[in-house]
C-alpha atoms as a PDB file:
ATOM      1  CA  UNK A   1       0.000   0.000   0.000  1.00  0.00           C
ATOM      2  CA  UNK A   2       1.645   3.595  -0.903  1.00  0.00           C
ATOM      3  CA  UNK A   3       1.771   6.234   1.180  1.00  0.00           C
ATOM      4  CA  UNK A   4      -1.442   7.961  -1.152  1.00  0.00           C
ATOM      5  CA  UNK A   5      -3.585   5.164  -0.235  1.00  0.00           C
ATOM      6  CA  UNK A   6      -2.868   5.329   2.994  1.00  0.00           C
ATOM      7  CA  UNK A   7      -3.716   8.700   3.443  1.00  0.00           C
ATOM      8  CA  UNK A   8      -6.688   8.506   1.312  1.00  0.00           C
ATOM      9  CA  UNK A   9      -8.244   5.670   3.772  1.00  0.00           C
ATOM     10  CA  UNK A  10      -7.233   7.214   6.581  1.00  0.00           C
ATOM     11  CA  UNK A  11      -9.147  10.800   5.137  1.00  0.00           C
ATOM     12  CA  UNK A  12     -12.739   8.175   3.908  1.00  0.00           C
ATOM     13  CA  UNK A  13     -12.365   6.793   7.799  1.00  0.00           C
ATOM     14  CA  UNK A  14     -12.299  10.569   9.198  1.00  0.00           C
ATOM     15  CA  UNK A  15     -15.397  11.379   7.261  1.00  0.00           C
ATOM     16  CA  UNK A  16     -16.916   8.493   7.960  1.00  0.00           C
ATOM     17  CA  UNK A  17     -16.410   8.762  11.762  1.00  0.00           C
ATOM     18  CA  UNK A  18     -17.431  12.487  11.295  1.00  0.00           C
ATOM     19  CA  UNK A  19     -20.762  12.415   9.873  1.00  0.00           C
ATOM     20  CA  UNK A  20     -21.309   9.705  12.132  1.00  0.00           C
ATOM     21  CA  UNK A  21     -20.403  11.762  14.844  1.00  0.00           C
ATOM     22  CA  UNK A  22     -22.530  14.458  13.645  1.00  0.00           C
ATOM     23  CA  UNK A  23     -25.539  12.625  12.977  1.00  0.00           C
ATOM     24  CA  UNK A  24     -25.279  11.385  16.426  1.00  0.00           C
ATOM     25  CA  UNK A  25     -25.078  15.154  17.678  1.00  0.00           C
ATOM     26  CA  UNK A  26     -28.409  15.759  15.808  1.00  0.00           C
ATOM     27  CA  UNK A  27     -30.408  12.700  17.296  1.00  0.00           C
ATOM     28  CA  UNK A  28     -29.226  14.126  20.714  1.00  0.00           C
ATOM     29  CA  UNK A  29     -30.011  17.417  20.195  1.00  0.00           C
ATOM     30  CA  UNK A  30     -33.582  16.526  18.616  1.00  0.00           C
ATOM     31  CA  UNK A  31     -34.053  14.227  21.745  1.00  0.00           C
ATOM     32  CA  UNK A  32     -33.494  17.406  23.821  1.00  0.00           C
ATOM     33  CA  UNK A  33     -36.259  19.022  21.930  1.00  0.00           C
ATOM     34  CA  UNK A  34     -38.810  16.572  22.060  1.00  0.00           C
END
């Protein structure tokens, strides 16, 4: 695996964890709400 790949898969598995993260921010904050 080269370097590029690397850091490509390491980028898709920070936006993956991020819009995970944020989708779990807006269930929590539209819990709050209810």
């Amino acid at each position: 695996m080269s370097i590029f790949q690397k850091s490509q898969s390491a980028q898709k598995t920070r936006k993956a964890f991020k819009s995970t993260h944020i989708a779990t921010q807006t269930t929590y904050a539209t819990e709050i709400l209810a």
